[in-house]
PDB file of N, CA and C in Angstrom:
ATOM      1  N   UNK A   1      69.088  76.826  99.417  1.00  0.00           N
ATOM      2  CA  UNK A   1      69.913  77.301 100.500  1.00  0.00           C
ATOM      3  C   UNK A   1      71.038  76.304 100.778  1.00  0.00           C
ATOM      4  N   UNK A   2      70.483  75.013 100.823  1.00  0.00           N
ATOM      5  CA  UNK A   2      71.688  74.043 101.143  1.00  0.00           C
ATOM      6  C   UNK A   2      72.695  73.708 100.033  1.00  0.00           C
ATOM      7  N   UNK A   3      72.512  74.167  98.860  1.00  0.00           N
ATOM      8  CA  UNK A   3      73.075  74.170  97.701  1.00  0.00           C
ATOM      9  C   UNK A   3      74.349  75.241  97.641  1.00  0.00           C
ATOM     10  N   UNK A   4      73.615  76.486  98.171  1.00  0.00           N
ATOM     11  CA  UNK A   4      74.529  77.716  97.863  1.00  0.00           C
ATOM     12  C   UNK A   4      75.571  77.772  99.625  1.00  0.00           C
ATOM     13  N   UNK A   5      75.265  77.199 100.531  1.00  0.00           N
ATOM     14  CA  UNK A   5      75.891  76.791 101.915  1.00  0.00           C
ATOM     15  C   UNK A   5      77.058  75.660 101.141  1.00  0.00           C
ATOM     16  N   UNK A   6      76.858  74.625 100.399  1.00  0.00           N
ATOM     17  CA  UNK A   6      77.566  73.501 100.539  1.00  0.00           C
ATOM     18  C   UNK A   6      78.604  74.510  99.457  1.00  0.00           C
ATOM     19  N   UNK A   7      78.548  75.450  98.448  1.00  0.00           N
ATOM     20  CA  UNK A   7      79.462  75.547  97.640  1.00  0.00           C
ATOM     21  C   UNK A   7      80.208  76.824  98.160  1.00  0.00           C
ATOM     22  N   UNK A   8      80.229  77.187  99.364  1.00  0.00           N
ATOM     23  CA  UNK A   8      80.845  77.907 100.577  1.00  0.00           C
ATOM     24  C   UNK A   8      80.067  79.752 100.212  1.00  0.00           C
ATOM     25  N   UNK A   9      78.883  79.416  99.707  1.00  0.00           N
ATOM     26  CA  UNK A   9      78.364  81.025 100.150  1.00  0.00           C
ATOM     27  C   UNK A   9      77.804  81.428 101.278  1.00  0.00           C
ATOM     28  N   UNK A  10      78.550  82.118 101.578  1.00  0.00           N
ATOM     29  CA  UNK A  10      78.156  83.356 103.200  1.00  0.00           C
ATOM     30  C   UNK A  10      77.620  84.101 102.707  1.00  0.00           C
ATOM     31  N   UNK A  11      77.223  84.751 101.947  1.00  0.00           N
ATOM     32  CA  UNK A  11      76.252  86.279 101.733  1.00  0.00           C
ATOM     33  C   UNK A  11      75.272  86.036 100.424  1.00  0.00           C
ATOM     34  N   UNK A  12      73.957  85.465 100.727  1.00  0.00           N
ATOM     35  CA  UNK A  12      73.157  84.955  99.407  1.00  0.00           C
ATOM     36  C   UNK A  12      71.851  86.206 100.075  1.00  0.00           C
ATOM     37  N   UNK A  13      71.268  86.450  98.590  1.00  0.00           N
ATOM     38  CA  UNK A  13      70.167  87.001  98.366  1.00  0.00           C
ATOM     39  C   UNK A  13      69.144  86.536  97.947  1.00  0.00           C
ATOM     40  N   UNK A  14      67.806  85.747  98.033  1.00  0.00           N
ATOM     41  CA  UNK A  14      67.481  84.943  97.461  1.00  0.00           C
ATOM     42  C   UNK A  14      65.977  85.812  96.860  1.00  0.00           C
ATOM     43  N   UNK A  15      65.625  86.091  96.048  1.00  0.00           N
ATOM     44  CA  UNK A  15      64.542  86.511  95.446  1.00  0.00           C
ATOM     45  C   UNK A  15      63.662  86.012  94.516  1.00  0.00           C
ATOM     46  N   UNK A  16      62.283  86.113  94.722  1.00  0.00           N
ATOM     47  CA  UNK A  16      61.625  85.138  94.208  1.00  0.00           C
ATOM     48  C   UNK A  16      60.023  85.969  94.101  1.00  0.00           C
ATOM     49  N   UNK A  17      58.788  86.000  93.020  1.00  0.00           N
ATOM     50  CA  UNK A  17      57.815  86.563  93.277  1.00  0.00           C
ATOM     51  C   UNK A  17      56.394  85.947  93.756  1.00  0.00           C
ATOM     52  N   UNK A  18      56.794  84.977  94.727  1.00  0.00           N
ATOM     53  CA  UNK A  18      55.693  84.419  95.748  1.00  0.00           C
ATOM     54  C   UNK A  18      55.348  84.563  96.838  1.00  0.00           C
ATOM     55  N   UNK A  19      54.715  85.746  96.848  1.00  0.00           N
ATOM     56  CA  UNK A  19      54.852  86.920  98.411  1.00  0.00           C
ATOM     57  C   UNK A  19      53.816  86.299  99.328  1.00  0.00           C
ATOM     58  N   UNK A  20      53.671  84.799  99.565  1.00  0.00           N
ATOM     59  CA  UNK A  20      53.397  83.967 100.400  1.00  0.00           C
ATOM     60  C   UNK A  20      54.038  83.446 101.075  1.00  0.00           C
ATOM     61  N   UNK A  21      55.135  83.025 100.320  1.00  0.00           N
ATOM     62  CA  UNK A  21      56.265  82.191 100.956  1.00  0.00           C
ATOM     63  C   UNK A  21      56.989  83.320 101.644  1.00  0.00           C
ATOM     64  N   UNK A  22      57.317  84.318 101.075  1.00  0.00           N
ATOM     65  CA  UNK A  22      57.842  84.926 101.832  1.00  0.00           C
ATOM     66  C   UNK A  22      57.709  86.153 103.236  1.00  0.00           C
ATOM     67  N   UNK A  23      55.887  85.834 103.146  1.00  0.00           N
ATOM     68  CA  UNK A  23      55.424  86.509 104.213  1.00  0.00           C
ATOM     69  C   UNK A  23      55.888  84.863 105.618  1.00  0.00           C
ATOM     70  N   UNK A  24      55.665  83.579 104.435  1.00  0.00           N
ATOM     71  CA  UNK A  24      55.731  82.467 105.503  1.00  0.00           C
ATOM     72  C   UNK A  24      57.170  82.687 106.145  1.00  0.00           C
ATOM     73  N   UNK A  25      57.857  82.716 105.271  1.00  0.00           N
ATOM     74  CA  UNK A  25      59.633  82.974 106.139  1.00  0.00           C
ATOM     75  C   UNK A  25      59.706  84.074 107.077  1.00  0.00           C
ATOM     76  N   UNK A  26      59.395  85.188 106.839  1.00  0.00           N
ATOM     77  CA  UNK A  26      59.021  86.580 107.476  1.00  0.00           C
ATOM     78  C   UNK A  26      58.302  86.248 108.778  1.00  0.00           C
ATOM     79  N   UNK A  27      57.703  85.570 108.912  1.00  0.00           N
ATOM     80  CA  UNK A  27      56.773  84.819 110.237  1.00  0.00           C
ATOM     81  C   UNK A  27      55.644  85.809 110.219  1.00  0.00           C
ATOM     82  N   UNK A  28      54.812  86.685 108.828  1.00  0.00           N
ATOM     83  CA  UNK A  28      53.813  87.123 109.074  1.00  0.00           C
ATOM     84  C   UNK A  28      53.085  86.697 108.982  1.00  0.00           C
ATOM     85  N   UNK A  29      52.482  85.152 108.265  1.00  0.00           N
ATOM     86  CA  UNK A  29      51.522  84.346 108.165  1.00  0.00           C
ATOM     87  C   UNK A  29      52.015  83.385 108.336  1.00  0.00           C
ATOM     88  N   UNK A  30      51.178  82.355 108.704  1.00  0.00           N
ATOM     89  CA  UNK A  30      51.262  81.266 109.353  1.00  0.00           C
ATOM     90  C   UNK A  30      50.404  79.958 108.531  1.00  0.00           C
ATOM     91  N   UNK A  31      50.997  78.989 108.346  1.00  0.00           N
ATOM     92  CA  UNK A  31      50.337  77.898 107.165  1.00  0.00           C
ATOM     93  C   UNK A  31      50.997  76.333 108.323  1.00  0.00           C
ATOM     94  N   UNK A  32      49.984  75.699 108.730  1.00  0.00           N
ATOM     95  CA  UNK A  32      50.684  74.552 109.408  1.00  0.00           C
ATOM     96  C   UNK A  32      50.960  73.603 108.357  1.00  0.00           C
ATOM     97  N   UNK A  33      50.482  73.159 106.778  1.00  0.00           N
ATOM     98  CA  UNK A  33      51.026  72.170 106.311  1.00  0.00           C
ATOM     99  C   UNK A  33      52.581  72.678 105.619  1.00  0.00           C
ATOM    100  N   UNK A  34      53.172  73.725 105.706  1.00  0.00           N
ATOM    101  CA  UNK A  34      54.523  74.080 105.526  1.00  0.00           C
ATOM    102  C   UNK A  34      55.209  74.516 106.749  1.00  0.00           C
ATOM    103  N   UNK A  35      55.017  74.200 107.799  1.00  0.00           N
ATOM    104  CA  UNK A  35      55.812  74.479 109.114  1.00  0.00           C
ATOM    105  C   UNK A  35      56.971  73.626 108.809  1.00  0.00           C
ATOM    106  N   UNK A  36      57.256  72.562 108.870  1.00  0.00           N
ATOM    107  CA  UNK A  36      58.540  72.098 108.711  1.00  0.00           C
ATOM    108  C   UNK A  36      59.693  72.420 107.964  1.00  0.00           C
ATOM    109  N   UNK A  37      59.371  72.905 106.418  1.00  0.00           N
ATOM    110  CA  UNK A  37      59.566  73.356 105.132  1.00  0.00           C
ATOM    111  C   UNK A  37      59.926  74.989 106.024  1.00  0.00           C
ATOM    112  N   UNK A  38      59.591  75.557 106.140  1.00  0.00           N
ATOM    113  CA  UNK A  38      59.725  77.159 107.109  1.00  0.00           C
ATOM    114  C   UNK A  38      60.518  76.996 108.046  1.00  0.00           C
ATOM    115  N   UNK A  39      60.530  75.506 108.595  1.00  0.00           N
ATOM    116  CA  UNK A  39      61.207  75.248 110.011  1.00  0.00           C
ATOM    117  C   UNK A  39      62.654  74.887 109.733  1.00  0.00           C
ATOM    118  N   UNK A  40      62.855  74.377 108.813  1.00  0.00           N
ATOM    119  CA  UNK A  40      64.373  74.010 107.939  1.00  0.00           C
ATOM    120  C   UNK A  40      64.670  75.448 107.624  1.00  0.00           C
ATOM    121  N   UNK A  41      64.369  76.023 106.904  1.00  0.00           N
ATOM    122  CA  UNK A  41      64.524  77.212 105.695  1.00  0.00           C
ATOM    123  C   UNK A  41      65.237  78.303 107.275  1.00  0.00           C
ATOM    124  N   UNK A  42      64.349  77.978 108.437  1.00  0.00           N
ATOM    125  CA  UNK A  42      64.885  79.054 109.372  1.00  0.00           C
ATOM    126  C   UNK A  42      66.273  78.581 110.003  1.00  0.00           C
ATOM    127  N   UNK A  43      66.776  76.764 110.327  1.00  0.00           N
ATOM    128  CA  UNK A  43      67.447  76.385 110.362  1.00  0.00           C
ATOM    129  C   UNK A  43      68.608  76.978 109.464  1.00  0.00           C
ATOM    130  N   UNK A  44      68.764  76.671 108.142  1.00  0.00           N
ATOM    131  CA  UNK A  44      69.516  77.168 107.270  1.00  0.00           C
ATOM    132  C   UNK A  44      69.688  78.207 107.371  1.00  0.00           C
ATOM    133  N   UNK A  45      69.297  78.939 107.583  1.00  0.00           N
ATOM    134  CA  UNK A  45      69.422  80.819 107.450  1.00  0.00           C
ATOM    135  C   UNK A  45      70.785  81.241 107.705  1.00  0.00           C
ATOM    136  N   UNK A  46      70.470  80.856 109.438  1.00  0.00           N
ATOM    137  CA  UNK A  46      71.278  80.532 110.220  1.00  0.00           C
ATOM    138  C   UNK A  46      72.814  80.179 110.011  1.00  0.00           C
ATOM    139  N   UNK A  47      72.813  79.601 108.617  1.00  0.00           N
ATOM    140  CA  UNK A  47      74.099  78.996 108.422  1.00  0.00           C
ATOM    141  C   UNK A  47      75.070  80.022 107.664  1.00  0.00           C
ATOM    142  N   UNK A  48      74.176  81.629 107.241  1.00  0.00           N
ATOM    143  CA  UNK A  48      74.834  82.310 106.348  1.00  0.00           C
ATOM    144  C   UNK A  48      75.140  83.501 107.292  1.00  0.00           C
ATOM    145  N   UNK A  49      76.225  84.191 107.145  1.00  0.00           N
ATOM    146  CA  UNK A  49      76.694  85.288 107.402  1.00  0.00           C
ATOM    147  C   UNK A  49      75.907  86.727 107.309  1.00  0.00           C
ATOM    148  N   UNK A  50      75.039  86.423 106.001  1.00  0.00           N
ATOM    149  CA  UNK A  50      74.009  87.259 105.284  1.00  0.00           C
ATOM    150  C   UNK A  50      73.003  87.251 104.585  1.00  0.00           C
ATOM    151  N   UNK A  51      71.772  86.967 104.822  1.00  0.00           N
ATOM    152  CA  UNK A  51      71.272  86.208 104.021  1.00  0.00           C
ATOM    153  C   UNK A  51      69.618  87.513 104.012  1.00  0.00           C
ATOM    154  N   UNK A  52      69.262  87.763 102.649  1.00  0.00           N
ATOM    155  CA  UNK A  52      68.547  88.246 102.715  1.00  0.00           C
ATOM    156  C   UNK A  52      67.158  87.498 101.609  1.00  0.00           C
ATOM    157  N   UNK A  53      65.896  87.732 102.158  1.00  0.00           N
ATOM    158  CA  UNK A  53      64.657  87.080 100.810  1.00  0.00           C
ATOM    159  C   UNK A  53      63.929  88.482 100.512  1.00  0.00           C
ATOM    160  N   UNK A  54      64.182  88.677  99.385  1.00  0.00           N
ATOM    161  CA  UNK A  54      63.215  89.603  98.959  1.00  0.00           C
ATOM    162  C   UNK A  54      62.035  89.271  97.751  1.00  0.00           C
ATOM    163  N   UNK A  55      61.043  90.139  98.155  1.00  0.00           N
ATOM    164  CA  UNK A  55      59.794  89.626  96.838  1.00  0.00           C
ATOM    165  C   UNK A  55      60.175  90.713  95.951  1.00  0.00           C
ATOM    166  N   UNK A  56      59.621  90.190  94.542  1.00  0.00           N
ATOM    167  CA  UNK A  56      59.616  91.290  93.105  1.00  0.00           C
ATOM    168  C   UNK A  56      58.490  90.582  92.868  1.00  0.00           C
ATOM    169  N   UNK A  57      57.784  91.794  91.781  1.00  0.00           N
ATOM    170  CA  UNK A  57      56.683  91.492  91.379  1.00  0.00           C
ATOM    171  C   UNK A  57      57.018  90.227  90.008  1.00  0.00           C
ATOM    172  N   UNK A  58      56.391  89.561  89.668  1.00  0.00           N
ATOM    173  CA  UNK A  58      56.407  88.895  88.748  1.00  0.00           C
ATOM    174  C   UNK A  58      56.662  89.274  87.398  1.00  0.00           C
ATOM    175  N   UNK A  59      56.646  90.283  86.829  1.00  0.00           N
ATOM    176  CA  UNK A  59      56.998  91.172  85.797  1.00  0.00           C
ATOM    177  C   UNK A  59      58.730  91.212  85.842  1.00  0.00           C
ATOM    178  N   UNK A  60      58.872  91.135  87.067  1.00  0.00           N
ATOM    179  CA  UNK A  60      60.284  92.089  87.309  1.00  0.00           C
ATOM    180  C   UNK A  60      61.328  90.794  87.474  1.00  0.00           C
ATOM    181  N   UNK A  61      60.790  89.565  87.328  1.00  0.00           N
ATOM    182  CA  UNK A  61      61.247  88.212  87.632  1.00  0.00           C
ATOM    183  C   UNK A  61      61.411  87.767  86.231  1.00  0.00           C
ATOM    184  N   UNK A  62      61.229  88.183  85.129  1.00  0.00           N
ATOM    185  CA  UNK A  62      61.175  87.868  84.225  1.00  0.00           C
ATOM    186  C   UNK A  62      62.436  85.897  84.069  1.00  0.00           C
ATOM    187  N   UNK A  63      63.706  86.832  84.139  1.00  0.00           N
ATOM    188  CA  UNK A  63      64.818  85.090  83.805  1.00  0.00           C
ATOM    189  C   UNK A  63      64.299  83.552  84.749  1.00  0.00           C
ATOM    190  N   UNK A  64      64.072  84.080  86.297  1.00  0.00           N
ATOM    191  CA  UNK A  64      63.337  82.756  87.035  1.00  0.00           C
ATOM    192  C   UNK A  64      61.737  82.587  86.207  1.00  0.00           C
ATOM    193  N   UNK A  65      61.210  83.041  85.611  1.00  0.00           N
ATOM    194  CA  UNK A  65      59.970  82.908  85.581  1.00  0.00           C
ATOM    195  C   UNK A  65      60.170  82.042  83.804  1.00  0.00           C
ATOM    196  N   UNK A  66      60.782  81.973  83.283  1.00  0.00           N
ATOM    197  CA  UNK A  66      61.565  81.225  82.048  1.00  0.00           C
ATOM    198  C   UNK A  66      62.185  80.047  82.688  1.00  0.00           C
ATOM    199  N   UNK A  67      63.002  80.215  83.201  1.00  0.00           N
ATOM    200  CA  UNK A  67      63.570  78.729  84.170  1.00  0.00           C
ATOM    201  C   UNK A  67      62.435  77.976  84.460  1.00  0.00           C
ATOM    202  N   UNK A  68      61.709  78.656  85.480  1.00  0.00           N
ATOM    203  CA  UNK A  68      60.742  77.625  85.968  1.00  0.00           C
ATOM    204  C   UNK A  68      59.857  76.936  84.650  1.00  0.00           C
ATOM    205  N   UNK A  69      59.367  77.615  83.838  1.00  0.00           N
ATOM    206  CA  UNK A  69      59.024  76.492  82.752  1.00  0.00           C
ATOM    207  C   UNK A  69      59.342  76.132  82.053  1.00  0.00           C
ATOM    208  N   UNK A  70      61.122  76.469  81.802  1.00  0.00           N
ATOM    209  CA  UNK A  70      61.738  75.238  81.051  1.00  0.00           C
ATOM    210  C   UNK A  70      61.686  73.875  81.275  1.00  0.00           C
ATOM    211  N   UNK A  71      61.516  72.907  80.701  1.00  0.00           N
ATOM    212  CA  UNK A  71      61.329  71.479  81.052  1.00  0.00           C
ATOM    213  C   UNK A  71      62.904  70.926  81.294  1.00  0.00           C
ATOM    214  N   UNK A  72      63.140  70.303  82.721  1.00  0.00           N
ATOM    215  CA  UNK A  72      64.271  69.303  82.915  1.00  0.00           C
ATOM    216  C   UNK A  72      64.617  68.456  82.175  1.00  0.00           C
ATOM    217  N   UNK A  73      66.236  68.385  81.981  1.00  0.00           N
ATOM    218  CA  UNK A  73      66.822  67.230  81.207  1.00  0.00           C
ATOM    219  C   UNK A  73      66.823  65.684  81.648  1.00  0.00           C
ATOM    220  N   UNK A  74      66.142  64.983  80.868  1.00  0.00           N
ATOM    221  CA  UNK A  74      66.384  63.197  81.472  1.00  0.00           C
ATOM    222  C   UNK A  74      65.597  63.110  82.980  1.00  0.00           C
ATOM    223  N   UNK A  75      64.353  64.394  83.032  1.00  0.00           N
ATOM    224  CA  UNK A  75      63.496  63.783  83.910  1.00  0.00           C
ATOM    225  C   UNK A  75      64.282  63.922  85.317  1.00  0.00           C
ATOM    226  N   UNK A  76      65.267  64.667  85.466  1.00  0.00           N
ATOM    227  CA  UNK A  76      65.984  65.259  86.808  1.00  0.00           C
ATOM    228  C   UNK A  76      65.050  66.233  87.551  1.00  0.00           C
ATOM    229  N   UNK A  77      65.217  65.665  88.463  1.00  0.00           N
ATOM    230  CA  UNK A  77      64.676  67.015  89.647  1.00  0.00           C
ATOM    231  C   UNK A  77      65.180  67.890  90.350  1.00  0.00           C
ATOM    232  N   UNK A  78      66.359  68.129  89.839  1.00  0.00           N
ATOM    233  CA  UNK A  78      67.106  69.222  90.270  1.00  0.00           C
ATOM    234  C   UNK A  78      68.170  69.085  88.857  1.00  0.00           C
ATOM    235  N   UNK A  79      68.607  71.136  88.892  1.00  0.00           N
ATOM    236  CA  UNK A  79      69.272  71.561  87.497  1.00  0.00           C
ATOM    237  C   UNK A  79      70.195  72.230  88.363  1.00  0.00           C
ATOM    238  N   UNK A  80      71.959  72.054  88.097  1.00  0.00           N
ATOM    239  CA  UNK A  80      72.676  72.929  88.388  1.00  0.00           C
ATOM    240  C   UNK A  80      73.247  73.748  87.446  1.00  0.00           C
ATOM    241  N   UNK A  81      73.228  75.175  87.383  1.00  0.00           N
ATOM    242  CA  UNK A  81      73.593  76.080  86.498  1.00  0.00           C
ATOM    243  C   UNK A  81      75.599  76.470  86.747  1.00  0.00           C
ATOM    244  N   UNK A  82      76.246  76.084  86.338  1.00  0.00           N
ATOM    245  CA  UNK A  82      77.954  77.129  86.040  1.00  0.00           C
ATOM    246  C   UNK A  82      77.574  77.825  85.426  1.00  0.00           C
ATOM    247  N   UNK A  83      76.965  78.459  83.983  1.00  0.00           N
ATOM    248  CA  UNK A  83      77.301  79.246  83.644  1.00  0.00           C
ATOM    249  C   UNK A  83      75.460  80.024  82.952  1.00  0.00           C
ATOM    250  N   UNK A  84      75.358  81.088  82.411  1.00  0.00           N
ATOM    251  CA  UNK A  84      73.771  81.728  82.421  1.00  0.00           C
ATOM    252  C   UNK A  84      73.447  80.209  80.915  1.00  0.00           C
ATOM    253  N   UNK A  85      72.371  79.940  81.274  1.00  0.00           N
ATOM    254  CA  UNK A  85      71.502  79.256  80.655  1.00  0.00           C
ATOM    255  C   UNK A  85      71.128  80.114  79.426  1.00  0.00           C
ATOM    256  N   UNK A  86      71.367  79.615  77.938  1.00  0.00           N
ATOM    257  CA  UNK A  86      70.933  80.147  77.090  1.00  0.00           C
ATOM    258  C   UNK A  86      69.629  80.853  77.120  1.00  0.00           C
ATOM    259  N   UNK A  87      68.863  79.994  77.417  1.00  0.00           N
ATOM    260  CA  UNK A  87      67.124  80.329  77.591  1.00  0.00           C
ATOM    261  C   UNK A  87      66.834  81.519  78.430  1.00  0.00           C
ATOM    262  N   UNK A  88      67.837  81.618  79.043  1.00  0.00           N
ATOM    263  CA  UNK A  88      67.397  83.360  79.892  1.00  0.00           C
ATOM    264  C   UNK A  88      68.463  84.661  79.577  1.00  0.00           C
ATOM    265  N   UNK A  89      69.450  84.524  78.544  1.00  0.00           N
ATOM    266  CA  UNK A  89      70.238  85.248  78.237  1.00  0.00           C
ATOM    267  C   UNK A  89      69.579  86.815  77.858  1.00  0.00           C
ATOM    268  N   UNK A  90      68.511  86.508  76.688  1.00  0.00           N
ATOM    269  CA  UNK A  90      67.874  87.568  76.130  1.00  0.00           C
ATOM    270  C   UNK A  90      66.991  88.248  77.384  1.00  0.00           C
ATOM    271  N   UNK A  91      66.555  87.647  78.180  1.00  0.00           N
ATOM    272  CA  UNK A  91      65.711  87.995  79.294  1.00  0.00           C
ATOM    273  C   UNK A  91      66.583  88.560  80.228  1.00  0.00           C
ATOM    274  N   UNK A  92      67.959  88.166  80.939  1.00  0.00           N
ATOM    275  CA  UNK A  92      68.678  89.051  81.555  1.00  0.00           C
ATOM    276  C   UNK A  92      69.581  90.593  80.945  1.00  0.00           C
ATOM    277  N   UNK A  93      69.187  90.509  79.507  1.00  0.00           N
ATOM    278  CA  UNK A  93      70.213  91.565  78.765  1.00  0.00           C
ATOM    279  C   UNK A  93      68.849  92.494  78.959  1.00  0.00           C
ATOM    280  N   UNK A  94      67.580  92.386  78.681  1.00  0.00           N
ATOM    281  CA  UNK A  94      66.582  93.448  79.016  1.00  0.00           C
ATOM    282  C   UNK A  94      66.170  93.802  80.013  1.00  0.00           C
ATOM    283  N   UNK A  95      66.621  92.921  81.294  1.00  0.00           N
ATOM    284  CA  UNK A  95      66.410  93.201  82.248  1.00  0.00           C
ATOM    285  C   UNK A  95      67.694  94.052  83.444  1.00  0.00           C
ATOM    286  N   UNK A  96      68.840  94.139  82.514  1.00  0.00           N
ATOM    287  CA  UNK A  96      70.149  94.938  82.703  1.00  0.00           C
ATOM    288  C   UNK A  96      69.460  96.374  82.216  1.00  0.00           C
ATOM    289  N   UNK A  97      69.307  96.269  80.859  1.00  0.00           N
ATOM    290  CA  UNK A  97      69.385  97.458  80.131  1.00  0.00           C
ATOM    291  C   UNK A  97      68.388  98.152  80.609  1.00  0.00           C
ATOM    292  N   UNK A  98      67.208  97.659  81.087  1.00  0.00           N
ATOM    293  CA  UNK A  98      66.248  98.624  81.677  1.00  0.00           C
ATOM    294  C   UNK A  98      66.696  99.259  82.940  1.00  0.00           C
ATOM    295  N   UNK A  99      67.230  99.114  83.524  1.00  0.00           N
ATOM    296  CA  UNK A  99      67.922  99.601  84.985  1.00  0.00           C
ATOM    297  C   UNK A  99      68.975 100.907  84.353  1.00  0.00           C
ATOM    298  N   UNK A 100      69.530 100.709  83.199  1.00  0.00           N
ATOM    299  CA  UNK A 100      70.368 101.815  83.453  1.00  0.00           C
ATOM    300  C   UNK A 100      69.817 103.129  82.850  1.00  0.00           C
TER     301      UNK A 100
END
């Protein structure tokens, strides 16, 4: 969130298939060792014009679900993407083509 705020986005969608976290943002369940983590995330929200979280099933996540176990370069803990990452190219062209 503070990533896509600092590079001036007002209208982010953020989707992800961990329908925990996002019942936690939703305020339908309640977890006290992530209250703070929930308590920022609601802070931030705040900062967008539009901001929506939606869950997909894990099937349907296919390109994040490749990201996440690609291994980081030089042991970084954070990856910034400009342009689609080779490694999910084939995964977003099947995941176009099935929609139409």
């Amino acid at each position: 969130m503070q990533h896509c705020w600092s590079h001036g986005y007002k209208r982010v969608c953020f989707e992800g298939d961990n329908k925990m976290l996002f019942d936690l943002i939703n305020g339908s369940k309640v977890h006290f060792g992530v209250h703070n983590w929930i308590r920022d995330i609601h802070w931030w929200l705040r900062k967008f014009e539009s901001i929506h979280f939606n869950w997909i099933r894990r099937h349907h996540n296919t390109p994040a679900d490749i990201l996440a176990k690609t291994p980081l370069q030089n042991q970084s803990l954070f990856l910034n993407h400009f342009w689609v990452p080779n490694v999910i190219t084939y995964a977003l062209h099947c995941d176009y083509t099935a929609d139409l």
